[in-house]
Each structure stands twice: as C-alpha cells, then as structure tokens.
N, C-alpha and C. Protein backbone atom coordinates (compact mmCIF):
# COMPACT_ATOMS: atom_id res chain seq x y z
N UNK A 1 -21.77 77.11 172.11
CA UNK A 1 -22.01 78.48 171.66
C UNK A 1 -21.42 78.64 170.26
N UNK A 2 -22.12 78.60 169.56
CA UNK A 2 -21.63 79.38 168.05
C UNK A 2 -21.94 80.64 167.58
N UNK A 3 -21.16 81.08 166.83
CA UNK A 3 -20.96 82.70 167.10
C UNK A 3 -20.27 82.93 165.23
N UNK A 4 -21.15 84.00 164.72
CA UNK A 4 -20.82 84.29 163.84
C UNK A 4 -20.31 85.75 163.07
N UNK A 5 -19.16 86.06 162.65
CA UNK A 5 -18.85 87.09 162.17
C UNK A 5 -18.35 87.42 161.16
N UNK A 6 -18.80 88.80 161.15
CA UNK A 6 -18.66 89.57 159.59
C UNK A 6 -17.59 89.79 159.57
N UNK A 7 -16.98 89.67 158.65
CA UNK A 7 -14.54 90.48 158.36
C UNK A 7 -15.30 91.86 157.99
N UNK A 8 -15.62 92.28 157.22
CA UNK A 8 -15.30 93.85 156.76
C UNK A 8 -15.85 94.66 157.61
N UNK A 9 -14.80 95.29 158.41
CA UNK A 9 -15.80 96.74 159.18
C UNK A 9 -16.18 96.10 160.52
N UNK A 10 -16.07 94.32 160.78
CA UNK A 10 -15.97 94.32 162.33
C UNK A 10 -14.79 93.81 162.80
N UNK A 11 -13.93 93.34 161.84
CA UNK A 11 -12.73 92.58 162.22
C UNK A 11 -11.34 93.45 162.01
N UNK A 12 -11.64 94.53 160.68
CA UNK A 12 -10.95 95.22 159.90
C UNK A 12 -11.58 96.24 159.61
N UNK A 13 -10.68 97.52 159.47
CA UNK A 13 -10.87 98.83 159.31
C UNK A 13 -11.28 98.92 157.75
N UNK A 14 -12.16 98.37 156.45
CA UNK A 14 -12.03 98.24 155.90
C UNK A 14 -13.05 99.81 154.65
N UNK A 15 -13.45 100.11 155.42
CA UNK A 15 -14.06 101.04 155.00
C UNK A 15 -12.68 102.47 155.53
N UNK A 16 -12.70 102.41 156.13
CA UNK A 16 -11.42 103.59 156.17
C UNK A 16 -10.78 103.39 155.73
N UNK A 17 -10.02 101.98 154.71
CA UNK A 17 -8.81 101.98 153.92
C UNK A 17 -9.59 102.30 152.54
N UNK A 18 -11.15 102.33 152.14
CA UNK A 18 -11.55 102.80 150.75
C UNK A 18 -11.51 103.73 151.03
N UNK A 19 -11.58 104.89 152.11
CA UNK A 19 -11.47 106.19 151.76
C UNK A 19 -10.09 106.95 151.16
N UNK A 20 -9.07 106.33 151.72
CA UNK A 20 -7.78 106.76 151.13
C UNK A 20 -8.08 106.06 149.84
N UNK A 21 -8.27 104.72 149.24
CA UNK A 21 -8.25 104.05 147.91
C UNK A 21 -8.98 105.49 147.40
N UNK A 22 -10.22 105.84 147.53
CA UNK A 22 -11.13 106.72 146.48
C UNK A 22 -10.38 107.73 146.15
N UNK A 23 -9.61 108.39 147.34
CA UNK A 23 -9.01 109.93 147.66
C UNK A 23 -8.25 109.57 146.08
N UNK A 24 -7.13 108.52 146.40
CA UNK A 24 -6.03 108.16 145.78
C UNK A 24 -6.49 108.21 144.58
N UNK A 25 -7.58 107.21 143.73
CA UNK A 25 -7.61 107.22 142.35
C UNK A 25 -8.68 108.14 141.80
N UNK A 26 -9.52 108.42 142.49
CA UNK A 26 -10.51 109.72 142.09
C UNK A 26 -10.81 111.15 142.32
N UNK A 27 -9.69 111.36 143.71
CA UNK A 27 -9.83 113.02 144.16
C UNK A 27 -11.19 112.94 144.86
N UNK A 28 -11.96 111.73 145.34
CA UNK A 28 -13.20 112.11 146.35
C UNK A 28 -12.69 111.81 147.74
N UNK A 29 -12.91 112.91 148.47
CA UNK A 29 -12.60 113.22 150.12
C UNK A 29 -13.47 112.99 150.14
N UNK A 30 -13.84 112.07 151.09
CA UNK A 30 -15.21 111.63 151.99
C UNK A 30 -14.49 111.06 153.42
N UNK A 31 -14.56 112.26 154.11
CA UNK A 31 -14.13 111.74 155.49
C UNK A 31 -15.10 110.51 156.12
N UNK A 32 -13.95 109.51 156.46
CA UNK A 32 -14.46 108.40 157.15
C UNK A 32 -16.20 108.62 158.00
N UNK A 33 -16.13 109.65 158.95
CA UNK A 33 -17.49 109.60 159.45
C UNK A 33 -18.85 109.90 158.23
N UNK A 34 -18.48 110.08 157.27
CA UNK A 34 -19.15 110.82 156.30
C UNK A 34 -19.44 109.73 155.35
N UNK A 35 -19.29 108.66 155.75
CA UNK A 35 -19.22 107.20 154.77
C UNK A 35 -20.81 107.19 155.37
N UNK A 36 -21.80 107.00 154.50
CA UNK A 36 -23.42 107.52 154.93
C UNK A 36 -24.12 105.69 154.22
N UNK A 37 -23.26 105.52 153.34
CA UNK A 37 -24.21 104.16 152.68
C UNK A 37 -22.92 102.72 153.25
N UNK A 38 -23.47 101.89 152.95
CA UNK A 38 -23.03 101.09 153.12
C UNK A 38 -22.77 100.61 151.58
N UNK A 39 -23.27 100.50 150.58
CA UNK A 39 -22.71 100.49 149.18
C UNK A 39 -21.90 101.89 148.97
N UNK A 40 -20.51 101.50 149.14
CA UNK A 40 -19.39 102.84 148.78
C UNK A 40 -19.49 103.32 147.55
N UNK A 41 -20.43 102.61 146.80
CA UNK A 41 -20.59 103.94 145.08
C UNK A 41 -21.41 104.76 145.57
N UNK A 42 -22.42 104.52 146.21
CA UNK A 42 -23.13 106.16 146.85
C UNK A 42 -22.54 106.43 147.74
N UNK A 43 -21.62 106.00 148.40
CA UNK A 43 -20.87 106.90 149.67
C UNK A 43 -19.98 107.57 149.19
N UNK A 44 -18.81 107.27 147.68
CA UNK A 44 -18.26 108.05 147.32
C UNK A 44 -19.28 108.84 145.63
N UNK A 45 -20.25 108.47 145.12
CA UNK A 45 -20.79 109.07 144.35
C UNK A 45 -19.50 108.77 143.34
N UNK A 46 -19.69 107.36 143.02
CA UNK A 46 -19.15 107.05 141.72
C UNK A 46 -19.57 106.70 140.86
N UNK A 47 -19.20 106.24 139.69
CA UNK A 47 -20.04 106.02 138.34
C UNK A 47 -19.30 104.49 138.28
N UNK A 48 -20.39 103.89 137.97
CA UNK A 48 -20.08 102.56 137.37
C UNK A 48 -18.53 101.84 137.26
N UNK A 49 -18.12 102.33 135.98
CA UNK A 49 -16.51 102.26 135.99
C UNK A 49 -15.94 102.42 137.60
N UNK A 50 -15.99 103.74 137.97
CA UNK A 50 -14.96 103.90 139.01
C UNK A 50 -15.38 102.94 140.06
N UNK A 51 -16.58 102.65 140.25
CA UNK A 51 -17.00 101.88 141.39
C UNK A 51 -15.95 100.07 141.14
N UNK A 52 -16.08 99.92 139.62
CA UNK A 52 -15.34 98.62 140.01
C UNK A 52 -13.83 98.48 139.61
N UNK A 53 -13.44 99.47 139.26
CA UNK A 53 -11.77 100.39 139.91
C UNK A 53 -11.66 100.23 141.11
N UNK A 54 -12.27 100.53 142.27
CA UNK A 54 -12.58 101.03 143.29
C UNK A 54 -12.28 99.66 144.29
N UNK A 55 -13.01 98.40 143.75
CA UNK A 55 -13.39 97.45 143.98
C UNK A 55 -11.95 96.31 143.65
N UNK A 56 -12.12 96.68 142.52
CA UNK A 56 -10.76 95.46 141.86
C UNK A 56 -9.04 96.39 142.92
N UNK A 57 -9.04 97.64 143.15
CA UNK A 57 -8.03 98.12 143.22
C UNK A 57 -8.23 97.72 144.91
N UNK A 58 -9.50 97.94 146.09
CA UNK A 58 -9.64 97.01 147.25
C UNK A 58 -9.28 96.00 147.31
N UNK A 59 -9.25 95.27 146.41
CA UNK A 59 -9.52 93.37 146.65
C UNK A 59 -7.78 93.16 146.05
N UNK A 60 -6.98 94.31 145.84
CA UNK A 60 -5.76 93.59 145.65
C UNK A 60 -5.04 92.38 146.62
N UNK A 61 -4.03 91.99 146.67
CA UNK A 61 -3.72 91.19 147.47
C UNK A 61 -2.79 91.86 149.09
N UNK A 62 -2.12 92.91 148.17
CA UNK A 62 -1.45 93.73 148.95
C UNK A 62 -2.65 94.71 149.72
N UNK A 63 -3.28 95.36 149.30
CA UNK A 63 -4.34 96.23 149.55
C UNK A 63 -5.18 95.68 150.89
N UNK A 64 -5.53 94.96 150.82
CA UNK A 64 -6.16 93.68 151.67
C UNK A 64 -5.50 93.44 152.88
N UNK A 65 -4.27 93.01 152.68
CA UNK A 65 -3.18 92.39 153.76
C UNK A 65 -2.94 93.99 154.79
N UNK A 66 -2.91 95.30 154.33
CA UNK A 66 -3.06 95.97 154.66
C UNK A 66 -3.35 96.96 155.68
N UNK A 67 -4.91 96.47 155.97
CA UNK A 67 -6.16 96.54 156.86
C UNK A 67 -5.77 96.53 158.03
N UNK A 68 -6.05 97.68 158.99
CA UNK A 68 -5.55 97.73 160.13
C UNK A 68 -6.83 96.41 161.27
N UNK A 69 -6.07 96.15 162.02
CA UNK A 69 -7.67 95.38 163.01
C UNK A 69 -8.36 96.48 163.73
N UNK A 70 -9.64 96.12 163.82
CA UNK A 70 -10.18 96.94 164.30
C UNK A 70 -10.15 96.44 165.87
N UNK A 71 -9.54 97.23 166.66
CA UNK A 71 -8.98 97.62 168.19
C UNK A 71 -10.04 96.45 169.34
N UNK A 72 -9.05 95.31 169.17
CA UNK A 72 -9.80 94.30 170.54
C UNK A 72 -10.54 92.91 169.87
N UNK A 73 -10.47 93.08 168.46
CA UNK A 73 -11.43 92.33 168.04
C UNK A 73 -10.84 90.23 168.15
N UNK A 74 -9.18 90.48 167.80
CA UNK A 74 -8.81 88.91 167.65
C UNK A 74 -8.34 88.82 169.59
N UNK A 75 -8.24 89.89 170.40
CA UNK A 75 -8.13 89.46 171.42
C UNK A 75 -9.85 88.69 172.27
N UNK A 76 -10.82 89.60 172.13
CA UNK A 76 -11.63 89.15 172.32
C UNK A 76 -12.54 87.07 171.87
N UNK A 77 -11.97 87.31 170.22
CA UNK A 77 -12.51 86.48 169.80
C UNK A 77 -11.33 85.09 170.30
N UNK A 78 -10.07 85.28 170.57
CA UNK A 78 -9.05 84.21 170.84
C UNK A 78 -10.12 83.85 172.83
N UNK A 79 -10.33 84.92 173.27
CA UNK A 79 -11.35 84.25 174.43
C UNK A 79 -12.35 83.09 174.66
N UNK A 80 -12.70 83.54 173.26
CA UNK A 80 -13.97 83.05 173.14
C UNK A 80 -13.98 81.60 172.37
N UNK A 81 -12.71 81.25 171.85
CA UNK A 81 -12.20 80.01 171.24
C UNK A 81 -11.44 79.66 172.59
N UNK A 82 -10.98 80.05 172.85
CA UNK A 82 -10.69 79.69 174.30
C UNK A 82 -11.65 78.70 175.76
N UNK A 83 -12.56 79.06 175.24
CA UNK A 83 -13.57 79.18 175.98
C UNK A 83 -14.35 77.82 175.64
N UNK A 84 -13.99 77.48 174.73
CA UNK A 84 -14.86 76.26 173.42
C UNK A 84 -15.76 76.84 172.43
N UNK A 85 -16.46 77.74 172.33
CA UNK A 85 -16.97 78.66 171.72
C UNK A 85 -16.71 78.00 170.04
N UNK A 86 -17.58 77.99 169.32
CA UNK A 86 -16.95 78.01 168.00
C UNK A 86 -17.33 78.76 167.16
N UNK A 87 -16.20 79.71 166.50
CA UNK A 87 -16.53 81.05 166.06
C UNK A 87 -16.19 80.74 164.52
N UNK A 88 -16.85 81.22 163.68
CA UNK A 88 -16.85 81.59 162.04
C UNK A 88 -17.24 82.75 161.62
N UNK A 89 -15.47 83.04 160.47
CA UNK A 89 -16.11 84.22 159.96
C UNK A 89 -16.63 84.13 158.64
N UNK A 90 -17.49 85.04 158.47
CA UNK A 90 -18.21 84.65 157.30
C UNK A 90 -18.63 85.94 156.74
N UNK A 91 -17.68 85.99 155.30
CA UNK A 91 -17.70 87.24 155.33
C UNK A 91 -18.36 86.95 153.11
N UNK A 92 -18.62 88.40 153.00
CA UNK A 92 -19.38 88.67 151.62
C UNK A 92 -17.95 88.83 150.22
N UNK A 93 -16.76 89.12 150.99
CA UNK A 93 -15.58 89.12 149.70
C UNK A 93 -16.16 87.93 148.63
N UNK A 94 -15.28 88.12 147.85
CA UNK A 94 -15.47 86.54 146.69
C UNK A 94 -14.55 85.69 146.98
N UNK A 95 -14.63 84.86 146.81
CA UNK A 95 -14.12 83.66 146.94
C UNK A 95 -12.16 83.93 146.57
N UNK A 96 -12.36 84.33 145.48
CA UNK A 96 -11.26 84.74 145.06
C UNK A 96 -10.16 85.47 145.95
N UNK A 97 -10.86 86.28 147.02
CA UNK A 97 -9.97 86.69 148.14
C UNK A 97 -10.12 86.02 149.30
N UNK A 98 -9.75 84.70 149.00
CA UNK A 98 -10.17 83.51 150.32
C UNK A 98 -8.92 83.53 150.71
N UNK A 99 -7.77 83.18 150.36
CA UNK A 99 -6.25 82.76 150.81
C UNK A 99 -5.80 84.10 151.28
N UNK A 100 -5.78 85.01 150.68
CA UNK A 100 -5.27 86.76 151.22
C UNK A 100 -6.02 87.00 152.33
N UNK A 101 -7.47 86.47 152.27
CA UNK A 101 -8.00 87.03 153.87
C UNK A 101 -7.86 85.64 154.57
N UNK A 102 -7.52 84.73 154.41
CA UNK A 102 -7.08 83.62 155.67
C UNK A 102 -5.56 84.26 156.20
N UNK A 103 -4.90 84.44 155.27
CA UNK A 103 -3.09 85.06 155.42
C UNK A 103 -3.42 85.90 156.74
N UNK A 104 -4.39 87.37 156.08
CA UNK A 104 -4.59 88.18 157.63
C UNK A 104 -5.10 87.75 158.90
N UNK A 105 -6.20 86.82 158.72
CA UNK A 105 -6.47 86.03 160.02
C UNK A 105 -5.26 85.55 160.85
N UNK A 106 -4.46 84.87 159.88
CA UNK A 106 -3.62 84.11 160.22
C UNK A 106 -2.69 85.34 161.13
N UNK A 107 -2.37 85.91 160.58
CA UNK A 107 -1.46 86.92 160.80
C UNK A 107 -2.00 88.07 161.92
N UNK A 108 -3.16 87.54 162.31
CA UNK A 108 -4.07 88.75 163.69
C UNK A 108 -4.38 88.02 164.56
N UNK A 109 -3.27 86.57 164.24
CA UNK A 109 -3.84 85.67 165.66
C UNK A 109 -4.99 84.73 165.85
N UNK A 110 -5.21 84.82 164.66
CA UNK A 110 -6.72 84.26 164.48
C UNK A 110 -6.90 83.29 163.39
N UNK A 111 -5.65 82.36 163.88
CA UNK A 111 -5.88 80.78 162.84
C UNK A 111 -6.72 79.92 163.33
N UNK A 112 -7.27 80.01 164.45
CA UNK A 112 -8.31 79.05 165.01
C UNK A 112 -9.66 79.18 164.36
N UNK A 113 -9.88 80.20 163.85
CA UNK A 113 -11.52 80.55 162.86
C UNK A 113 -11.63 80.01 161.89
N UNK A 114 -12.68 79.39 161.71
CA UNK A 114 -13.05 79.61 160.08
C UNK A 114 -13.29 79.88 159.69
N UNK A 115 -12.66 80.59 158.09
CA UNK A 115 -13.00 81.32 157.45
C UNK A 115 -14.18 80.70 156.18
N UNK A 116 -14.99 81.58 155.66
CA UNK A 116 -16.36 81.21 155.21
C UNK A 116 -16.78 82.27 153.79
N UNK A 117 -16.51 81.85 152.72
CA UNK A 117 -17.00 83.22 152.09
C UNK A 117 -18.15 83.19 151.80
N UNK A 118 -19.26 83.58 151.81
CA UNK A 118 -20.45 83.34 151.69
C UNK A 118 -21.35 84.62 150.50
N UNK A 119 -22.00 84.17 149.46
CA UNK A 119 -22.41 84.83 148.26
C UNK A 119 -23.46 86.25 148.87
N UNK A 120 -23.65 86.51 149.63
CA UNK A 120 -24.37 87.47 150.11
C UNK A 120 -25.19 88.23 149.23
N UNK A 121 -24.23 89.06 148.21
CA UNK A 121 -25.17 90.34 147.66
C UNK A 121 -25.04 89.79 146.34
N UNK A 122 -24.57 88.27 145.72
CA UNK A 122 -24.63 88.09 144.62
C UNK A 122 -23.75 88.67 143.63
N UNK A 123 -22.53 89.07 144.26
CA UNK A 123 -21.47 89.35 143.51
C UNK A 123 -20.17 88.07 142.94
N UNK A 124 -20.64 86.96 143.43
CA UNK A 124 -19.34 86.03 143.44
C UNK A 124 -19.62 84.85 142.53
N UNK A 125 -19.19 84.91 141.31
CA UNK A 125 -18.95 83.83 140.37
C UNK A 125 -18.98 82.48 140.83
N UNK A 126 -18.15 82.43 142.05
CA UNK A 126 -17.64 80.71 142.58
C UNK A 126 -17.31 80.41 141.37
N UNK A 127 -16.09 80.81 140.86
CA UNK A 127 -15.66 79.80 139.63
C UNK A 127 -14.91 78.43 140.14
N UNK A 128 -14.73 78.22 141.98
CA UNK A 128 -14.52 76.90 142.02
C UNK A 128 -15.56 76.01 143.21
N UNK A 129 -15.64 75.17 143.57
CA UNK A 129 -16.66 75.12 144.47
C UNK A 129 -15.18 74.17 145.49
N UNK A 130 -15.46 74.42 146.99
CA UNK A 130 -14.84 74.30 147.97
C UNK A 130 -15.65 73.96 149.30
N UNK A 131 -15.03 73.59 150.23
CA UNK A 131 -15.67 73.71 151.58
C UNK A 131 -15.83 75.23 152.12
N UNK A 132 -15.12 75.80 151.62
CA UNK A 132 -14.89 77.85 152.04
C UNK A 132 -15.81 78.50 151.63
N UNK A 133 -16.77 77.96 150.40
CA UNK A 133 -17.67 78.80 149.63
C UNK A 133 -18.95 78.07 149.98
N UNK A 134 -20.19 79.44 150.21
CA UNK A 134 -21.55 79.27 150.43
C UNK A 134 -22.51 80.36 149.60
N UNK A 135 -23.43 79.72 149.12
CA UNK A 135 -24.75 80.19 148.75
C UNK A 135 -25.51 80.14 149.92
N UNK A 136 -26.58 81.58 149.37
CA UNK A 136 -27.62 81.19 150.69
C UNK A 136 -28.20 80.01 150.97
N UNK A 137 -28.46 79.15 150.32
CA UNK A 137 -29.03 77.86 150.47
C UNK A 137 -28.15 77.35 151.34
N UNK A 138 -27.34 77.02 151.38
CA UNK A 138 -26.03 76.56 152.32
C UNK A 138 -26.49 77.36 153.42
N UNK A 139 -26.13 78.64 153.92
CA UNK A 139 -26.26 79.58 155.21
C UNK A 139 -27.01 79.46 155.61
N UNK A 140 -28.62 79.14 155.15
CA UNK A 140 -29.81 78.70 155.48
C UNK A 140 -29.97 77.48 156.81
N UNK A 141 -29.00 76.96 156.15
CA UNK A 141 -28.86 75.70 157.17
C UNK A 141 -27.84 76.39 158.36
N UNK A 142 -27.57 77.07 158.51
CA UNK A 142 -26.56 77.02 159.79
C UNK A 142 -27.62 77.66 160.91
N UNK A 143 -27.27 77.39 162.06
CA UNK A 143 -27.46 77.95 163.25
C UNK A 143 -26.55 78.61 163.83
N UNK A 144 -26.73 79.92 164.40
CA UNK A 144 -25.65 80.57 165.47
C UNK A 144 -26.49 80.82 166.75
N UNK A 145 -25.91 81.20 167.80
CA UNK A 145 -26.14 82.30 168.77
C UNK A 145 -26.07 83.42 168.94
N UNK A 146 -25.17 84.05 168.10
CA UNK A 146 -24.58 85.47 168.12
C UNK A 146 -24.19 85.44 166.54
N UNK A 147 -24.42 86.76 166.23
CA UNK A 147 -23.93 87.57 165.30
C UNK A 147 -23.49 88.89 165.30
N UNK A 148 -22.04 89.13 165.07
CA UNK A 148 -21.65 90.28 164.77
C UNK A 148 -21.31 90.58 163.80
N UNK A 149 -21.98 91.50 162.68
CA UNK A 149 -22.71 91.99 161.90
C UNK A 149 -22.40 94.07 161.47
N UNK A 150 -22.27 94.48 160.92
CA UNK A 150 -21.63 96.17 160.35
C UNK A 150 -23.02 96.49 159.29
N UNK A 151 -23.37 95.66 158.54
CA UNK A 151 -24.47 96.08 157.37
C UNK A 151 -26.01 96.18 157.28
N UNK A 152 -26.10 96.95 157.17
CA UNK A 152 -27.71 96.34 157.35
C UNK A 152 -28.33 95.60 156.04
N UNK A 153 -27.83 95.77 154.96
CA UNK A 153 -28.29 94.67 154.17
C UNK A 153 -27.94 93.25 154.54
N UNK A 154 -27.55 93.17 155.73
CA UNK A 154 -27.40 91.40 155.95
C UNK A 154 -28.22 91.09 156.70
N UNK A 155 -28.91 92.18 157.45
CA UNK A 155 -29.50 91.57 158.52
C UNK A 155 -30.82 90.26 158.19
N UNK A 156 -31.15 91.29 156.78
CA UNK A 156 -31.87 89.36 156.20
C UNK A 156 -31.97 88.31 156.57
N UNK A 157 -30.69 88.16 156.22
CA UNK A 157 -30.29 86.85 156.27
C UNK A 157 -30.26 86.10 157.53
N UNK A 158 -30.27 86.90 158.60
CA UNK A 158 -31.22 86.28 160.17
C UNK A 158 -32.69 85.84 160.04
N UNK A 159 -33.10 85.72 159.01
CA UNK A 159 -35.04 85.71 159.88
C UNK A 159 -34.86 84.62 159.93
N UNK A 160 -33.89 83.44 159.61
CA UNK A 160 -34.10 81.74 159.68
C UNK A 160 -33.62 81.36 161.69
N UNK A 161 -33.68 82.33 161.97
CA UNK A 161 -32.96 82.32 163.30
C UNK A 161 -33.14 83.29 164.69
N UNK A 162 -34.29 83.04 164.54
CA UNK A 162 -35.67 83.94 165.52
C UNK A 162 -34.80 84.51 166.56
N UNK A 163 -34.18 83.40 167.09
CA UNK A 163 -33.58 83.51 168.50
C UNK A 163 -32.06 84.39 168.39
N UNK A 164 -31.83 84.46 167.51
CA UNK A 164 -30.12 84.92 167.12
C UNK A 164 -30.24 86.51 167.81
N UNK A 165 -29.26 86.60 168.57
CA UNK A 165 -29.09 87.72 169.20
C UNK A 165 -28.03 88.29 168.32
N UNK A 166 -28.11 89.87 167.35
CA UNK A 166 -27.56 90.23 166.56
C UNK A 166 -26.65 91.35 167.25
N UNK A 167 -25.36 91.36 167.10
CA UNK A 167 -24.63 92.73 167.75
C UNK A 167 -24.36 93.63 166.79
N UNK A 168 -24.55 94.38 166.49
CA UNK A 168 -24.11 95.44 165.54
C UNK A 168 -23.28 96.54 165.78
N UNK A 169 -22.01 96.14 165.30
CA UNK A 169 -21.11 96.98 165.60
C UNK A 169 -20.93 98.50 164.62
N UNK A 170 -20.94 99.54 165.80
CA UNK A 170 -21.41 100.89 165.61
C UNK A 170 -20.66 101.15 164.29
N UNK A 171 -21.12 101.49 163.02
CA UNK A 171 -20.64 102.25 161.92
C UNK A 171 -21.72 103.34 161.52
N UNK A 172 -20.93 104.65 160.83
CA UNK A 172 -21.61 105.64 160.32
C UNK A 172 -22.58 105.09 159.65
N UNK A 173 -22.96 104.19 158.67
CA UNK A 173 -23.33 103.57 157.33
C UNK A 173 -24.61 102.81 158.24
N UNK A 174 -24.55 102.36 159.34
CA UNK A 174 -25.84 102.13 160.28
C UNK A 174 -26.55 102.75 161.23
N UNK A 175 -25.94 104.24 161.48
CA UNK A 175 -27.09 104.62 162.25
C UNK A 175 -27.90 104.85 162.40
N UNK A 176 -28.10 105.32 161.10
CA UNK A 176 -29.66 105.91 161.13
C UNK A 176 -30.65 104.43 160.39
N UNK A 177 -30.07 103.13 160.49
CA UNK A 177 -30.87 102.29 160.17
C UNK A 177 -32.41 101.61 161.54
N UNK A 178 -32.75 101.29 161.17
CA UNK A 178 -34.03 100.84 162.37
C UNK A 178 -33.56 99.56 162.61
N UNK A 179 -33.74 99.50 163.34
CA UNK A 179 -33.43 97.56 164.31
C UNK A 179 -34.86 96.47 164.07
N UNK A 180 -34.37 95.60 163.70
CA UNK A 180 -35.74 94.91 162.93
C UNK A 180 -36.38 94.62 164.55
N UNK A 181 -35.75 94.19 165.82
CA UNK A 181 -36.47 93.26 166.73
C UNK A 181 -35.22 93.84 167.78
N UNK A 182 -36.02 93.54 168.78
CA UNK A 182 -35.25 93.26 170.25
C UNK A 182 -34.05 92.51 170.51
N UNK A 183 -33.54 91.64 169.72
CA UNK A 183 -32.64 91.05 169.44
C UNK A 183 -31.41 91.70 168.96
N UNK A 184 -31.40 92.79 168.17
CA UNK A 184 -30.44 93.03 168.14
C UNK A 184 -29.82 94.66 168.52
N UNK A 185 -29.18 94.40 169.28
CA UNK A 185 -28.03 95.60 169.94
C UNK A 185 -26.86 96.55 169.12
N UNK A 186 -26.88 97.58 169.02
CA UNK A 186 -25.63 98.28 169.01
C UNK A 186 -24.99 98.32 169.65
N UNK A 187 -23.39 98.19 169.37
CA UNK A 187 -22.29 97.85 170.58
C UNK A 187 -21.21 98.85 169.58
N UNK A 188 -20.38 99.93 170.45
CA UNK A 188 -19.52 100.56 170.13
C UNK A 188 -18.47 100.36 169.62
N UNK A 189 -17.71 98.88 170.73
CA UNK A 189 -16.32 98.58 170.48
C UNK A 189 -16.21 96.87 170.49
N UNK A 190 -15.39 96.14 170.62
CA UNK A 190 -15.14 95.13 171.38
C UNK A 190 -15.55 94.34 172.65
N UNK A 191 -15.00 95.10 173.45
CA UNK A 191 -15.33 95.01 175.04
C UNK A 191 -16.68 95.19 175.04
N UNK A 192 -17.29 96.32 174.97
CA UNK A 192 -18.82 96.17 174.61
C UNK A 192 -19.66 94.67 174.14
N UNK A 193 -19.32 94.28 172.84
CA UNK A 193 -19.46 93.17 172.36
C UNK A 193 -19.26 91.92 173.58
N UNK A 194 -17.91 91.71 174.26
CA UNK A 194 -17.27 90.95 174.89
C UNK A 194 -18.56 90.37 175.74
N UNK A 195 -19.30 91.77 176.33
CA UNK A 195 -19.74 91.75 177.82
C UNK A 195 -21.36 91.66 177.17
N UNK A 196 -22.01 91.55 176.30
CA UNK A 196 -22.98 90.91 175.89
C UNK A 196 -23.46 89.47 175.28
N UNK A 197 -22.04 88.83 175.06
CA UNK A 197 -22.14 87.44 174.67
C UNK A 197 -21.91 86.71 176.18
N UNK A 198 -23.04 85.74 176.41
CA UNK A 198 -22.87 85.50 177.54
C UNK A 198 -23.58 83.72 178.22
C-alpha cells in the first residue's frame, strides 16, 4: 500500500497560522472559515508585494516550526507505517524549506516518512537538485493508492492514476469545488480518513 500526502492543511494547521501572519502585517481579518480560495492573495485580497511578504514572512524557519498538527494526523499515519504501508509526504513548499519541514516531521513523530518537495504550481527554483526534489516529470512516474490531498489545484496531478482513491480533507477553500470522479471522497477529520483506507 502506498499512500500519499499533502503537509499544508492536512498534516498542519497551515492556513490558520496565515491568518494571524496577514492580521499581523496587514490589518486583514479574514476569519479562518472565511479563507474562500485556496491561493491566500485572493483569500486575503492582497496586492502583489504583500502577497510575497506574506509568503517569505510564512516560510520563515521559526514561523514554520510553529504549525500546530492538525488533530490525529501523525497518530493515524504512525499506524499505517506500522502496518508496512509506505507513506510519502509530498508537499508544494520549495525546496528551500526541506530541513525546517523534516525538523517538524521529525518532531510530530513522524521520522519514518518521506519527505518529498515536489514543484507543483511552479514556484520553486530548485537551485539544488537532490533526492527530496521533484518536477512533474518525476511525479508522473510514481504510483499510489491513496491520496490525501486539501487543494483542488492538485487534483491534476492524479489523472496518471485512474485507480487512485483521492481523500480530501474537509477545508473552507474546497467546498464548493466539484469532485472530478467517484474516486474521490471528502473526509472531515483523521479517523474519518483512518476508516477509508483499507
């Protein structure tokens, strides 16, 4: 069983720690349920500049380490490595925040994963090339069974994988999105998640 997951927003509260970041350097209140896009410059209605303020002042090192877990997620997934299962996370940060987000893995119990940064939306230089760093061409080639997944701009990146049963863990920023196929589920919490991988 291989099993693949997203860090921001399924592993980590990471969208509720930009709402205090925005509050903090711009004066925009956007209560957490009220986070409507999944790109936070239209969720907080920022301008250019502030958006990569916004961004550079997220991706600190401290800022990062931060991140509360989101409730069940490294107990669940330590099961499932448990289990033989082999789980990767594979998440859209840059490369550049590879060691700060292994530290938190490390630090949520969750040194058995691998961590994966993968170029997603085309934000990441790769100014070094590693075993940690992927282009889609790379991701192309992988196979999973499961995906748990927060964005809907990723869901893309499934059509190489007909069969991939997608979980989508419940955020404001997806509800009102459409489900491409039968394959993939909304799941509220954890346990939810737990009891559909099977």
């Amino acid at each position: 069983m291989k099993i693949y997951i997203d860090y921001d927003d399924c592993l980590c509260e990471t969208a509720r720690a930009f709402t205090g970041i925005a509050e903090r350097l711009f004066g925009k209140k956007v209560p957490y349920e009220e986070v409507q896009f999944f790109n936070l410059q239209d969720s907080f209605k920022l301008t250019d500049d502030e958006y990569k303020q916004l961004m550079i002042e997220g991706h600190l090192p401290e800022v990062l380490l931060s991140f509360e877990e989101t409730p069940g997620a490294s107990k669940v997934i330590n099961e499932w490595i448990d289990k033989g299962y082999e789980v990767d996370i594979i998440t859209g940060r840059p490369y550049s925040s590879y060691e700060i987000s292994r530290i938190w893995l490390d630090k949520h119990g969750l040194d058995r994963v691998r961590l994966l940064c993968l170029n997603k939306y085309g934000r990441d230089g790769l100014f070094k090339t590693s075993d940690f760093n992927l282009e889609l061409n790379d991701f192309y080639k992988m196979k999973f069974d499961y995906a748990i997944e927060d964005s809907p701009l990723a869901f893309k990146f499934f059509d190489h994988m007909p069969e991939l049963k997608v979980l989508i863990y419940d955020r404001p920023w997806n509800r009102e999105c459409k489900l491409p196929n039968s394959n993939y589920f909304r799941c509220p919490d954890w346990e939810y998640i737990r009891g559909k991988v099977i």
